[in-house]
N, C-alpha and C. Protein backbone atom coordinates (compact mmCIF):
# COMPACT_ATOMS: atom_id res chain seq x y z
N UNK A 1 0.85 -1.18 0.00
CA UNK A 1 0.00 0.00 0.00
C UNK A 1 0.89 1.24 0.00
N UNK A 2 -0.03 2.15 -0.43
CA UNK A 2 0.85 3.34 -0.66
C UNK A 2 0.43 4.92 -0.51
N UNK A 3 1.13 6.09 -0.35
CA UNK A 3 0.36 7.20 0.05
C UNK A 3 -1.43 7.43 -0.81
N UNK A 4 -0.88 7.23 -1.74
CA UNK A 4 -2.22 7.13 -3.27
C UNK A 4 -3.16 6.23 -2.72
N UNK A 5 -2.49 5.57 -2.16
CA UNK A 5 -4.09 4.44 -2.03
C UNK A 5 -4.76 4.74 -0.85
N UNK A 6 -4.06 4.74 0.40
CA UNK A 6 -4.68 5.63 2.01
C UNK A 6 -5.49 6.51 1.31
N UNK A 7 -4.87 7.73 1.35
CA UNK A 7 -5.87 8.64 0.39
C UNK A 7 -6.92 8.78 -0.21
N UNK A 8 -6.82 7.92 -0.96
CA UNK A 8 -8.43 7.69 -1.64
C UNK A 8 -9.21 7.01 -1.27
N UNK A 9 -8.49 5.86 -0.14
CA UNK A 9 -9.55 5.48 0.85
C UNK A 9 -10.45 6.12 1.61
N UNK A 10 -9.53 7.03 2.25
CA UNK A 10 -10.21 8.06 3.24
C UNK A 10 -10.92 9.29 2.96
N UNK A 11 -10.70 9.36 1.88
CA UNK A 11 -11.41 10.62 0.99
C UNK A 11 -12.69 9.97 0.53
N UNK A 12 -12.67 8.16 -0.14
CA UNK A 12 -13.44 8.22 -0.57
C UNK A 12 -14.92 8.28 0.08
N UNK A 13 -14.72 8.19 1.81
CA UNK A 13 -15.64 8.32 3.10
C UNK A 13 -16.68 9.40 2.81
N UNK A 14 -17.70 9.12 2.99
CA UNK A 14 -18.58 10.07 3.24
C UNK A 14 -18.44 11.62 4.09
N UNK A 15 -18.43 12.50 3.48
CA UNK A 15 -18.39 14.04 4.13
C UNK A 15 -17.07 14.03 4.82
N UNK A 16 -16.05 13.47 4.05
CA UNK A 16 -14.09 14.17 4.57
C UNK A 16 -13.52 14.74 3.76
N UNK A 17 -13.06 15.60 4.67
CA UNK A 17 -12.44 17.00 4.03
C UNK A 17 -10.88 16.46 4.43
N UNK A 18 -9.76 16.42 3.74
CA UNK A 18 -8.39 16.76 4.28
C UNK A 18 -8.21 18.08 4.47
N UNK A 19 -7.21 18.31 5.05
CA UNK A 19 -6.10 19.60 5.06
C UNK A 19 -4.19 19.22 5.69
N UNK A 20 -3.77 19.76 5.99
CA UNK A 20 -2.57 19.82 6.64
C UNK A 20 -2.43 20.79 7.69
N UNK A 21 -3.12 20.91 8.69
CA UNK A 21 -3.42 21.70 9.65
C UNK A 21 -2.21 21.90 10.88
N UNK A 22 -1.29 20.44 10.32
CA UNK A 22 -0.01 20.13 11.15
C UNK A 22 1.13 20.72 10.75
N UNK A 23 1.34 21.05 9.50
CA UNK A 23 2.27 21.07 9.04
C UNK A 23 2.26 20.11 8.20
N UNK A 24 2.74 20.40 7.01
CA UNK A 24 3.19 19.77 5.23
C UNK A 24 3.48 18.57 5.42
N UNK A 25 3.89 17.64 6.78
CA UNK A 25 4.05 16.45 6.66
C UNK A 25 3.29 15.51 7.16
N UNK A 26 2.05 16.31 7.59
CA UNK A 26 1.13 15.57 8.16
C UNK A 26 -0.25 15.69 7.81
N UNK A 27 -0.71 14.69 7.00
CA UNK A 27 -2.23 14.67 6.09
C UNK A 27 -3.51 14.27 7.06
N UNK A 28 -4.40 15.24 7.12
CA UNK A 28 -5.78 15.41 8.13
C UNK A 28 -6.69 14.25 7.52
N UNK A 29 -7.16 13.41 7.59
CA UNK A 29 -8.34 13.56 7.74
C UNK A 29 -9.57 13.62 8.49
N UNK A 30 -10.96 14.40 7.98
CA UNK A 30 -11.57 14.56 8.95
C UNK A 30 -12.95 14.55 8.49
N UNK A 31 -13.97 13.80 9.60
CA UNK A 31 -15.10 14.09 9.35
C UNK A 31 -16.16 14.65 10.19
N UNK A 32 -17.23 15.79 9.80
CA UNK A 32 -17.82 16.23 10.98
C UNK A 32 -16.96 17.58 11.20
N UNK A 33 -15.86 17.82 11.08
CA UNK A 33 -14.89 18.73 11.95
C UNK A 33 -14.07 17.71 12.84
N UNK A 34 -14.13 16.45 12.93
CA UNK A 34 -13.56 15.39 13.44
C UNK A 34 -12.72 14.73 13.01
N UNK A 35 -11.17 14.75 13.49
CA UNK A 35 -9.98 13.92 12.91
C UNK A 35 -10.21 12.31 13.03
N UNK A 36 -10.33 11.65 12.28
CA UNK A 36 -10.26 10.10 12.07
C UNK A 36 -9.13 9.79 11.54
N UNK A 37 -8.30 10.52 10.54
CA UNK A 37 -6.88 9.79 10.49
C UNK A 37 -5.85 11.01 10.45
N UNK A 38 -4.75 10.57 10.21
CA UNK A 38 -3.77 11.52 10.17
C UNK A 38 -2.28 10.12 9.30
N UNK A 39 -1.56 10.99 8.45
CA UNK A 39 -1.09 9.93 7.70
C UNK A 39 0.56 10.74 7.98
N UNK A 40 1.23 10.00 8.24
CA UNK A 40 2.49 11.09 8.35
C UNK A 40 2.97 10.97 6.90
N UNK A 41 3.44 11.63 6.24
CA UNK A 41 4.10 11.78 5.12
C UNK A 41 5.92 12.31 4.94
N UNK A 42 6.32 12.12 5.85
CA UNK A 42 7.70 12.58 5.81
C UNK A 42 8.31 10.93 6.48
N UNK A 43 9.12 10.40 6.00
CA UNK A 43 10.00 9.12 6.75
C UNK A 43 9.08 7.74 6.48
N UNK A 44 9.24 7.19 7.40
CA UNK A 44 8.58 5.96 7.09
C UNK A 44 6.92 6.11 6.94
N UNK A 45 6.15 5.80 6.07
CA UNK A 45 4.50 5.67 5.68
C UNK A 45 4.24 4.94 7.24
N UNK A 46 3.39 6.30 7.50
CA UNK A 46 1.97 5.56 8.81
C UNK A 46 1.12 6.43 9.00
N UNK A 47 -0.08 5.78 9.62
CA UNK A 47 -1.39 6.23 9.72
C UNK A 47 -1.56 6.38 11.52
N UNK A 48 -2.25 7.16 12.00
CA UNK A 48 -2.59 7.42 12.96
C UNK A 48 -4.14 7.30 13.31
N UNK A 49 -5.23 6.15 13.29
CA UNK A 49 -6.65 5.96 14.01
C UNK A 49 -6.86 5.66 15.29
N UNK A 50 -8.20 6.55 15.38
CA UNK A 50 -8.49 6.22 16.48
C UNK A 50 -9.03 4.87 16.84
N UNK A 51 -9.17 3.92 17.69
CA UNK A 51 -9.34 2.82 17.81
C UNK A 51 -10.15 2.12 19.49
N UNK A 52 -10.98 1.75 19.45
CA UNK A 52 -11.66 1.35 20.47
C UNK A 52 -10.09 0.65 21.50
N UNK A 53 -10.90 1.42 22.74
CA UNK A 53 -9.11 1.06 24.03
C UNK A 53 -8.70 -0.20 24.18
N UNK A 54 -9.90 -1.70 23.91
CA UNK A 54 -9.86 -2.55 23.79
C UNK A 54 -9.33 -3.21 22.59
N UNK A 55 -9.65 -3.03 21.49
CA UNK A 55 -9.09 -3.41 20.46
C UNK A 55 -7.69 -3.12 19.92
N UNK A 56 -7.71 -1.76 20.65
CA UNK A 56 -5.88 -0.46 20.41
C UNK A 56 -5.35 -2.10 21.04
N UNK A 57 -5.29 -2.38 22.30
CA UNK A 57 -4.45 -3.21 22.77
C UNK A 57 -4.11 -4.49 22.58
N UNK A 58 -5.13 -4.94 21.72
CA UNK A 58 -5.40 -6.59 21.03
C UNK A 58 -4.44 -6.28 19.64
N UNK A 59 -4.86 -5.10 18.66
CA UNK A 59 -4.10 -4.96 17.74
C UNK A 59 -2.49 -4.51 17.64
N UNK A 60 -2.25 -4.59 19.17
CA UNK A 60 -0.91 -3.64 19.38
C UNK A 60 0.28 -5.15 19.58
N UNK A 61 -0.80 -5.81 20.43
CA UNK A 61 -0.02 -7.46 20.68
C UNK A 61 0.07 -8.36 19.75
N UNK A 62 -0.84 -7.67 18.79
CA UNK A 62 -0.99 -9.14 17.05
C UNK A 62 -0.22 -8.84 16.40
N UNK A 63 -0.03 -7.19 16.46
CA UNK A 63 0.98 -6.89 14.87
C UNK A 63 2.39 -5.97 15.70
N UNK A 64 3.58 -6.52 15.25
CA UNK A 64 4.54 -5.34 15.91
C UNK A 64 4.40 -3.89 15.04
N UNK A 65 3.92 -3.68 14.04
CA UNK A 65 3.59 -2.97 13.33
C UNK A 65 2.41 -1.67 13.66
N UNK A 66 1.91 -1.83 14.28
CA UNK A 66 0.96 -1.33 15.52
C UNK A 66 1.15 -1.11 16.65
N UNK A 67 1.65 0.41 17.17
CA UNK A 67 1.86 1.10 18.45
C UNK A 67 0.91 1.88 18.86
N UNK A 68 1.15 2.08 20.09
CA UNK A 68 0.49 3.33 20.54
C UNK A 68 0.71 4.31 19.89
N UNK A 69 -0.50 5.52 19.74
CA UNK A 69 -0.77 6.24 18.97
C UNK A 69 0.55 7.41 19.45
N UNK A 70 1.10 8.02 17.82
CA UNK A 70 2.34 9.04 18.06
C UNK A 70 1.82 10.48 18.44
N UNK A 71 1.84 10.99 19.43
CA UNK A 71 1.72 12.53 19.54
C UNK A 71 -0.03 12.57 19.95
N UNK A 72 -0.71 11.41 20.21
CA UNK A 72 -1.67 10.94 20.22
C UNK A 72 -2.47 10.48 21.38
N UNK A 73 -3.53 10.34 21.98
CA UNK A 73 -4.09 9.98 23.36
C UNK A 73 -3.48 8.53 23.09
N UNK A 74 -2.94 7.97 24.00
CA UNK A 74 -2.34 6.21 23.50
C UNK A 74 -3.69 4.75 23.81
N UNK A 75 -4.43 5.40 25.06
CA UNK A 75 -5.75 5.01 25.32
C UNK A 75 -6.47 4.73 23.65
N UNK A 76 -6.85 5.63 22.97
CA UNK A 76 -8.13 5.82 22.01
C UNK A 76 -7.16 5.82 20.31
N UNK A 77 -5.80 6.04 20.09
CA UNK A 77 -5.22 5.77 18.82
C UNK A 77 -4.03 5.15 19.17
N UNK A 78 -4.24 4.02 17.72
CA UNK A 78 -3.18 3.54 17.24
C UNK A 78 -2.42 3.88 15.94
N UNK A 79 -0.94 4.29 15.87
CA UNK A 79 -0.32 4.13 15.09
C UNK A 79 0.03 3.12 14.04
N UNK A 80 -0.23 2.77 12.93
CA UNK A 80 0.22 1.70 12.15
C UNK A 80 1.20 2.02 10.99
N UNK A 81 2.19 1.51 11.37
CA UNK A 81 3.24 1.47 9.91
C UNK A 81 3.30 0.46 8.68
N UNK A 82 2.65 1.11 7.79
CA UNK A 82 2.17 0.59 6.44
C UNK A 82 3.54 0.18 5.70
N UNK A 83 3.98 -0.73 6.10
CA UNK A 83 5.33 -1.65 5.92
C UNK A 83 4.74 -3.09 5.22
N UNK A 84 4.13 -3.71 4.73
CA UNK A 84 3.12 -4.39 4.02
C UNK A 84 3.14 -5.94 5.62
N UNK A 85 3.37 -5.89 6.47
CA UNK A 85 3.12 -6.89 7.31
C UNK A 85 1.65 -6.78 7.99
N UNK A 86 0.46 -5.46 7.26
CA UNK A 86 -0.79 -5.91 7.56
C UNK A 86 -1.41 -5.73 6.59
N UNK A 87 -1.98 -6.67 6.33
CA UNK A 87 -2.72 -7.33 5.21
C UNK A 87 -3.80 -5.66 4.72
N UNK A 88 -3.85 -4.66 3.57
CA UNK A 88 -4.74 -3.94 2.99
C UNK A 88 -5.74 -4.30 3.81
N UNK A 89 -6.75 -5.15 3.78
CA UNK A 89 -7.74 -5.17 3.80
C UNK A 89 -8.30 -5.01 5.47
N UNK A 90 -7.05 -5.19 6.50
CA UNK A 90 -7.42 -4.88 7.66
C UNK A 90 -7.09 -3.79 7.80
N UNK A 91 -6.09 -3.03 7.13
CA UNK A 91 -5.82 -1.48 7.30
C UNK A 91 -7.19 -0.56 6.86
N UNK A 92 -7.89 -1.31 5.73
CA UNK A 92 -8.71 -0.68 5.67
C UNK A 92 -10.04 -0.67 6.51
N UNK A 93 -10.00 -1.86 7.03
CA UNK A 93 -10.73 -2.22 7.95
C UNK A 93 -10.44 -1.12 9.54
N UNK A 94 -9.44 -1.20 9.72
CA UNK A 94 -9.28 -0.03 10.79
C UNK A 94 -9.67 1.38 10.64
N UNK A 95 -9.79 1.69 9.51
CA UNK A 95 -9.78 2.94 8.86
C UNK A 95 -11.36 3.55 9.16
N UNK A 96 -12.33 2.08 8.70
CA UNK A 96 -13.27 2.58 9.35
C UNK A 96 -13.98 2.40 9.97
N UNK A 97 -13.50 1.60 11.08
CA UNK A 97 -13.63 1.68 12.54
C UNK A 97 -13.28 2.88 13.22
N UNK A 98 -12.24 3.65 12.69
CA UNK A 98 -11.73 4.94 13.17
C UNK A 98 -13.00 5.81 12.74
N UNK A 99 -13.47 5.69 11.29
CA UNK A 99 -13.96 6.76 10.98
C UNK A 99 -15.55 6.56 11.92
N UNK A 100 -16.08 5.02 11.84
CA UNK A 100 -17.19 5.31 12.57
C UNK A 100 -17.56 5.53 13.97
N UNK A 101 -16.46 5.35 14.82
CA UNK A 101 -16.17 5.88 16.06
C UNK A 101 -16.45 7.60 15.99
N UNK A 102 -15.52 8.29 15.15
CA UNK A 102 -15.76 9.56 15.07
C UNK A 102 -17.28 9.79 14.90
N UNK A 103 -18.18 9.39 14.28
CA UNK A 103 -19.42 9.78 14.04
C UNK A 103 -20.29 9.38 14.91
N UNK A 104 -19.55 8.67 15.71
CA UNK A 104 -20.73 8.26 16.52
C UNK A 104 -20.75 9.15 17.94
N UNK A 105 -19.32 10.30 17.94
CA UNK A 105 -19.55 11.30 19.03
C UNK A 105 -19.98 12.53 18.49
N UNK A 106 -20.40 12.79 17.10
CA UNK A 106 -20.91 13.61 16.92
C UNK A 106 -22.43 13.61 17.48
């Protein structure tokens, strides 16, 4: 997977807007006015979701690839480094779990 493909995943979500609100190396996304991902773009490819506190910690022990969230509440996001040791289809799968968490505190 690759910056191009995150991207159009998360864009292709219902009502998300990006920006770079961080600085140029760090890609927003958001729905609601609500951050659901954040993609770093400078160094190694990773994503930043939010993630149920229970699951953050199940997915943190399955994949070494999956930390506590960077710069991030470590409780509610996980970090994942898109290094191909998790399978697309669960990255995308996290993606929107992140995103429907966000909507569901709106």
């Amino acid at each position: 997977m690759n910056i191009e493909i995150l991207r159009e995943y998360c864009i292709s979500k219902r009502n998300v807007t990006e920006s770079f609100p961080f600085g140029d190396d760090t890609l927003v996304f958001k729905t609601g006015g609500r951050i659901f991902a954040l993609v770093n773009l400078e160094g190694e490819l990773s994503i930043n979701l939010k993630c149920d506190p229970v699951l953050a910690i199940e997915l943190r022990e399955r994949y070494s690839s999956v930390i506590p969230g960077y710069h991030m509440n470590k409780k509610h996001w996980n970090t994942v480094y898109i290094d191909g040791s998790v399978p697309d289809k669960e990255v995308f799968s996290w993606i929107d779990h992140s995103y429907d968490l966000v909507l569901k505190k709106k």
